[in-house]
N, C-alpha and C. Protein backbone atom coordinates (compact mmCIF):
# COMPACT_ATOMS: atom_id res chain seq x y z
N UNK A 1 113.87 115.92 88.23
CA UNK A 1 112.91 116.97 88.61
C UNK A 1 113.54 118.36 88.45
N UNK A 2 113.09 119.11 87.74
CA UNK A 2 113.52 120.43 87.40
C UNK A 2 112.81 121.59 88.39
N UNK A 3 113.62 122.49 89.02
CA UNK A 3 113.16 123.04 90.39
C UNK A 3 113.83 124.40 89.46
N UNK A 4 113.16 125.47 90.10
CA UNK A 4 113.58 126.95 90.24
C UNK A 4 114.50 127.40 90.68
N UNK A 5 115.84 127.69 90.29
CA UNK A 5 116.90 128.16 91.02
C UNK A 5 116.60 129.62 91.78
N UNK A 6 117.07 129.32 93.01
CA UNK A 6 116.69 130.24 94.10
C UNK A 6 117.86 131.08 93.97
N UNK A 7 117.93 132.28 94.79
CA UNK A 7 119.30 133.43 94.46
C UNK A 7 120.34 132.50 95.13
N UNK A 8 120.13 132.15 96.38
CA UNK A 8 120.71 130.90 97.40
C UNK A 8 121.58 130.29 96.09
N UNK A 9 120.88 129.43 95.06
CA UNK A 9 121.40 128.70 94.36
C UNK A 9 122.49 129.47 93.54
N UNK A 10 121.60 130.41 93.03
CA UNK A 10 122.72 131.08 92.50
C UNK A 10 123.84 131.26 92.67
N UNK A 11 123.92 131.88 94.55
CA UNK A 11 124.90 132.76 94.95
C UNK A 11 126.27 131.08 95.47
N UNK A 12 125.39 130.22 94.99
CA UNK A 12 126.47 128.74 95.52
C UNK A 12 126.82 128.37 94.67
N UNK A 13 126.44 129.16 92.71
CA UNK A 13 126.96 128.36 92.04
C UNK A 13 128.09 129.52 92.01
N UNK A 14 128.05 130.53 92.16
CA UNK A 14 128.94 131.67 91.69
C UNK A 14 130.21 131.41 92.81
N UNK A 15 129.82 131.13 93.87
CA UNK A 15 131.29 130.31 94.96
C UNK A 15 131.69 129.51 93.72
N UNK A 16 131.04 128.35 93.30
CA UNK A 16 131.77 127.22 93.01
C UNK A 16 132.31 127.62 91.75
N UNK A 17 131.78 128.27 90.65
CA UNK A 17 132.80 129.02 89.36
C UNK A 17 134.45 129.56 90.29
N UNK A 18 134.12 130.52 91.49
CA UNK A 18 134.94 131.15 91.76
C UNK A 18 136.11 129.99 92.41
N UNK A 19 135.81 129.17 92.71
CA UNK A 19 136.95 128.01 93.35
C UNK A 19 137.00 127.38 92.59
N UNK A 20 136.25 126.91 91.36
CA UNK A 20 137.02 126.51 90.01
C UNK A 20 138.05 127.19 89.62
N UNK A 21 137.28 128.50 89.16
CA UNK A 21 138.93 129.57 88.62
C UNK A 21 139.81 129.58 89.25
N UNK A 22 139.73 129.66 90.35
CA UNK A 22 141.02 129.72 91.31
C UNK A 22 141.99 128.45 90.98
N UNK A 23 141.24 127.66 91.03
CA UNK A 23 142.04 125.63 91.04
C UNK A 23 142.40 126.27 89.69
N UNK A 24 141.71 125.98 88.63
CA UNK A 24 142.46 126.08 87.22
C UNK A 24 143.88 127.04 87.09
N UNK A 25 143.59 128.17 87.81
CA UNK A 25 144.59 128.92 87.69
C UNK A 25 145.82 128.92 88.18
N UNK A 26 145.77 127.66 89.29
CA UNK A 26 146.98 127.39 89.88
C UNK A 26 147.45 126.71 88.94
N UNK A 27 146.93 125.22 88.68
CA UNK A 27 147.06 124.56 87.70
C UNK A 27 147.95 125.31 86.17
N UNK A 28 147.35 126.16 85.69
CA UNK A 28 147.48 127.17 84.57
C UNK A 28 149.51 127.50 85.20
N UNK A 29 149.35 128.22 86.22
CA UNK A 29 151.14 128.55 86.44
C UNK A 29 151.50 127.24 87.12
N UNK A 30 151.19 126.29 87.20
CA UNK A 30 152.20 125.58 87.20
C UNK A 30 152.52 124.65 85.94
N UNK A 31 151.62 124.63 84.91
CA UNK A 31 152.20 124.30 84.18
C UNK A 31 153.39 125.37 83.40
N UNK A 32 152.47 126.47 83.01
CA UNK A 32 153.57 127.43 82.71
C UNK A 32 155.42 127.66 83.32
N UNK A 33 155.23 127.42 84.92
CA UNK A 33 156.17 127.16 85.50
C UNK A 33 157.20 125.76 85.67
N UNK A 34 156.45 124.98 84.67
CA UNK A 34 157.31 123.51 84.81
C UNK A 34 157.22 123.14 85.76
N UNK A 35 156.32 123.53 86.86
CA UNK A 35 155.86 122.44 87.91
C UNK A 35 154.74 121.14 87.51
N UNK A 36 155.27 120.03 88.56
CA UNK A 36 154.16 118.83 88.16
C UNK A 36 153.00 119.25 88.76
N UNK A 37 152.07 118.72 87.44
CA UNK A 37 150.55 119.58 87.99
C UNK A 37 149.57 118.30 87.62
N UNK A 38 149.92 117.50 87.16
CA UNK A 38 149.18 116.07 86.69
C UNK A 38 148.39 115.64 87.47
N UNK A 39 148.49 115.14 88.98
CA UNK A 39 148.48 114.60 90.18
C UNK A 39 146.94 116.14 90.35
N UNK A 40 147.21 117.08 90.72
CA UNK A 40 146.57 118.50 90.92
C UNK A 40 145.20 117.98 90.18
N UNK A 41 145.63 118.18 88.85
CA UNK A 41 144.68 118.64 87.75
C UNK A 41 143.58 117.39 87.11
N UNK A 42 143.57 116.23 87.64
CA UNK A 42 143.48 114.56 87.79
C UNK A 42 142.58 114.65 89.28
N UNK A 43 142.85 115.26 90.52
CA UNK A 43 142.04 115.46 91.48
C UNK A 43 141.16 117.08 91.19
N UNK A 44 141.09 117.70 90.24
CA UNK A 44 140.02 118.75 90.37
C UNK A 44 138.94 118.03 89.55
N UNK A 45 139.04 116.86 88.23
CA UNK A 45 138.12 116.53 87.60
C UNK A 45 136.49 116.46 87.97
N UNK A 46 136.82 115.95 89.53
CA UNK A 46 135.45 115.80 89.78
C UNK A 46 134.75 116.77 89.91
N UNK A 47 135.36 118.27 90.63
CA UNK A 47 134.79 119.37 90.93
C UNK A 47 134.70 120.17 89.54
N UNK A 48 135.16 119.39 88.57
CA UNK A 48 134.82 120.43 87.39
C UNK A 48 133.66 119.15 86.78
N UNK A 49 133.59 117.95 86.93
CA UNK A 49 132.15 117.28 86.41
C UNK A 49 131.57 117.47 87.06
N UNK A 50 130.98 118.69 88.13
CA UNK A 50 130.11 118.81 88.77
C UNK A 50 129.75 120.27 88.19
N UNK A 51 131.22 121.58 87.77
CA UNK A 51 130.21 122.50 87.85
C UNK A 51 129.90 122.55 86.29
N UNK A 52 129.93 121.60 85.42
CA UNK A 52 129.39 121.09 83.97
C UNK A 52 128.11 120.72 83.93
N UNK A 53 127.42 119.50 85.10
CA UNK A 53 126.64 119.47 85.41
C UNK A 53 125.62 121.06 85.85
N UNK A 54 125.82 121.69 87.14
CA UNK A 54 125.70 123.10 87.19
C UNK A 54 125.25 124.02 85.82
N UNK A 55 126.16 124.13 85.51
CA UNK A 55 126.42 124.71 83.89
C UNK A 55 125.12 124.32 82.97
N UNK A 56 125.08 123.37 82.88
CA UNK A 56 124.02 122.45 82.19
C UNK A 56 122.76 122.49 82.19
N UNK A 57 122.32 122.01 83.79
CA UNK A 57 121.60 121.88 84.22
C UNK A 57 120.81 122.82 85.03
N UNK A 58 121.48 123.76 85.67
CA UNK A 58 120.72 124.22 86.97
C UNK A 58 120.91 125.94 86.77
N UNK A 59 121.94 125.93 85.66
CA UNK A 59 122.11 127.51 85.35
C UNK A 59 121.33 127.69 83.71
N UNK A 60 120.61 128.61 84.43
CA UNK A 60 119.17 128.86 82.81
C UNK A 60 119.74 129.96 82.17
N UNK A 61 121.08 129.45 81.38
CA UNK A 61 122.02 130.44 80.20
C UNK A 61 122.31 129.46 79.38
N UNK A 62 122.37 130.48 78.15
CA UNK A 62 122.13 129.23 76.94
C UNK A 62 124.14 129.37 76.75
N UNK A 63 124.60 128.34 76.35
CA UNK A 63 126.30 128.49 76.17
C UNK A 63 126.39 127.53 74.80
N UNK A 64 126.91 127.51 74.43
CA UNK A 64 128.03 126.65 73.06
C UNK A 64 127.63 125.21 73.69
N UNK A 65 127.27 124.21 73.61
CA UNK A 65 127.46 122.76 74.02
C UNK A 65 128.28 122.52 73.50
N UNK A 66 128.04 122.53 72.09
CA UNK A 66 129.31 121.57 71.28
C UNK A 66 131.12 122.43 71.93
N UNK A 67 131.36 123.87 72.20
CA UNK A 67 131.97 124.27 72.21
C UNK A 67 132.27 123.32 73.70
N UNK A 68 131.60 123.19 74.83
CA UNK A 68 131.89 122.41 75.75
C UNK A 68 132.23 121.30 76.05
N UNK A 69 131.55 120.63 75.22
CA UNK A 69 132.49 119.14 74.55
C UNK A 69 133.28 119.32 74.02
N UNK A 70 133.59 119.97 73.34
CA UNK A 70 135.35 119.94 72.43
C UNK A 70 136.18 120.27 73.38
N UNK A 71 135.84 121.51 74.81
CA UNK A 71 136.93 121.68 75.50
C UNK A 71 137.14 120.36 76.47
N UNK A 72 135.83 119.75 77.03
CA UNK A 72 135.98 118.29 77.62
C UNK A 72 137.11 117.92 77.25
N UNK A 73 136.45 117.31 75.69
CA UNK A 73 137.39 116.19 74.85
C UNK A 73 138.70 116.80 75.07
N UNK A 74 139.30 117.66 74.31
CA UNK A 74 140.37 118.58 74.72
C UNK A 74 141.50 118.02 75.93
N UNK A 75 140.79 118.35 77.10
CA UNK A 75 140.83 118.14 77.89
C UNK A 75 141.58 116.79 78.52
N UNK A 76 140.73 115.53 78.23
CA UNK A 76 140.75 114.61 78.32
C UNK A 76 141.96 114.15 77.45
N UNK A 77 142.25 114.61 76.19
CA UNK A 77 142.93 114.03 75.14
C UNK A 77 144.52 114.25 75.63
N UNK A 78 144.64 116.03 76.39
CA UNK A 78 145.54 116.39 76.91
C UNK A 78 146.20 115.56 78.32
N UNK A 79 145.26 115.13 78.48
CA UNK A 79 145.34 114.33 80.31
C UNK A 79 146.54 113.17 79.59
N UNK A 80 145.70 112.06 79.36
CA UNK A 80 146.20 110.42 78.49
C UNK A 80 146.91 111.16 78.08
N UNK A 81 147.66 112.35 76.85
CA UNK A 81 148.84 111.90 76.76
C UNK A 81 149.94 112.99 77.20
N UNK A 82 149.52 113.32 78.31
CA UNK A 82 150.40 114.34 79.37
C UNK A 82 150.78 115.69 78.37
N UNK A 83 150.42 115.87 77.44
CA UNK A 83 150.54 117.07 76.52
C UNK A 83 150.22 118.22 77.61
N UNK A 84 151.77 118.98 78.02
CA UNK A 84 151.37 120.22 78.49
C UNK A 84 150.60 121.64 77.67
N UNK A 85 151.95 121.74 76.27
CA UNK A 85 150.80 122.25 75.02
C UNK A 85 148.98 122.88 75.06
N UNK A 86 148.74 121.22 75.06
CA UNK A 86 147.06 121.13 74.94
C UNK A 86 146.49 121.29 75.91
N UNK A 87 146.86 120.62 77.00
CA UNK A 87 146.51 120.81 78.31
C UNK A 87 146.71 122.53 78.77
N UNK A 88 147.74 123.44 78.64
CA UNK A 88 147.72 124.63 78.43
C UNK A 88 146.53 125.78 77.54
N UNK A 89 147.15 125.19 77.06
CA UNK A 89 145.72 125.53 75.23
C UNK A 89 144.44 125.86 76.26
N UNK A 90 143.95 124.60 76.21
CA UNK A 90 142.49 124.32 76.58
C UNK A 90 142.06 125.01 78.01
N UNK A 91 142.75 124.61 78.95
CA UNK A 91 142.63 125.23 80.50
C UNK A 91 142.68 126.77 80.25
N UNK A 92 143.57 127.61 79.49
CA UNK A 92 143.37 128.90 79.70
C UNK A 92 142.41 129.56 77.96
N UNK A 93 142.52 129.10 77.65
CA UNK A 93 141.18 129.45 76.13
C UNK A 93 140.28 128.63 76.40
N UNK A 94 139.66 127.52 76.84
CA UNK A 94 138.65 126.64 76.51
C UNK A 94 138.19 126.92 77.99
N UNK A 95 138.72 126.25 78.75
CA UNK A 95 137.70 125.98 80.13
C UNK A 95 137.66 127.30 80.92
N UNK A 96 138.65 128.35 81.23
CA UNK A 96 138.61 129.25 81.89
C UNK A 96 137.52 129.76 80.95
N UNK A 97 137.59 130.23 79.67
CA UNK A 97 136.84 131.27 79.12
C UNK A 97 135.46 130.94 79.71
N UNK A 98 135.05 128.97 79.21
CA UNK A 98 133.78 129.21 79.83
C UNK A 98 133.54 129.27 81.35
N UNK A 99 134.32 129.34 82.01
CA UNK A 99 133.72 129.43 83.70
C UNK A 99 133.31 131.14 83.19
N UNK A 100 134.83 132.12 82.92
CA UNK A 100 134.30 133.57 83.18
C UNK A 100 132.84 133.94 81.91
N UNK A 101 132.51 132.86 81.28
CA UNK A 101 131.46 133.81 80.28
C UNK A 101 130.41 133.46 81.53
N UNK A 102 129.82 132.11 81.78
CA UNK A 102 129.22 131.55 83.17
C UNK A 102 129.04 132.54 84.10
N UNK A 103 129.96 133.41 84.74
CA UNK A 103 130.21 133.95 85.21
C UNK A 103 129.55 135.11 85.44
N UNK A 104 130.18 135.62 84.30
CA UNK A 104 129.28 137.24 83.80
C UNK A 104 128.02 136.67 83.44
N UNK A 105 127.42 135.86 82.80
CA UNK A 105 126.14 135.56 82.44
C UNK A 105 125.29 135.90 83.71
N UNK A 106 126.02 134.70 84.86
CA UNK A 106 125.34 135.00 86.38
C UNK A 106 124.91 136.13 86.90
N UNK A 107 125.68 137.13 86.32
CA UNK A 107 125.99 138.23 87.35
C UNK A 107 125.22 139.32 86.59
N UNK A 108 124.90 138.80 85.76
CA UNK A 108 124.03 139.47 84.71
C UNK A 108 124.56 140.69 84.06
N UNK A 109 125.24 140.72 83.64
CA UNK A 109 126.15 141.52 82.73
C UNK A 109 125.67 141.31 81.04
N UNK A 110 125.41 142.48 80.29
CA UNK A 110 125.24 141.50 79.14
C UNK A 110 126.91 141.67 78.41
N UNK A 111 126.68 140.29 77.43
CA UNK A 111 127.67 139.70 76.79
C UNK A 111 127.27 139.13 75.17
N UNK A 112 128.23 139.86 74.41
CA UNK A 112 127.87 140.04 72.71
C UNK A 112 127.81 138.28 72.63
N UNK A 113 127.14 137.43 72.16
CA UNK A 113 127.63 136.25 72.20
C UNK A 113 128.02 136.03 70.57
């Protein structure tokens, strides 16, 4: 059932971008820092298949899909084989970019796409 996002909604998805970025970004220096972040970044999955869902579903901005699956996949590919590299790569070019484009979209800023 497809419902009207209320500002309410809004203003709960823009928390949850903002405690995404935050998690990623710890994540982000500790890999940079050679800290273990595996364990970390393995327990945020769910809160990031949720704000994908969000993203998707409940926020009425048009984004890259395919570009969102490749950072998934990415993602995923980096996990299985502990590639800090890719796992680097992707978390600060792929997934951060799209929380902050998300972001500004929300906040209604315009953005050259």
């Amino acid at each position: 059932p497809t419902r009207r996002s209320s500002d309410l909604n809004m203003h709960e998805l823009l928390e949850k971008l903002c405690c995404n970025k935050e998690k990623v970004e710890t994540i982000i220096q500790k890999i940079e820092s050679g800290e273990i972040y595996i364990d970390e970044l393995k327990q945020y999955l769910p809160m990031m298949n949720e704000i994908v869902t969000c993203i998707l579903y409940e926020a009425k901005i048009s984004i890259n899909e395919e570009f969102l699956v490749q950072v998934l996949h990415d993602l995923i590919d980096g996990i299985e084989r502990q590639d800090d590299v890719i796992l680097l790569d992707t978390l600060q070019y792929g997934w951060l970019e799209i929380l902050n484009y998300v972001n500004d979209k929300l906040q209604g800023e315009n953005i050259d796409e």
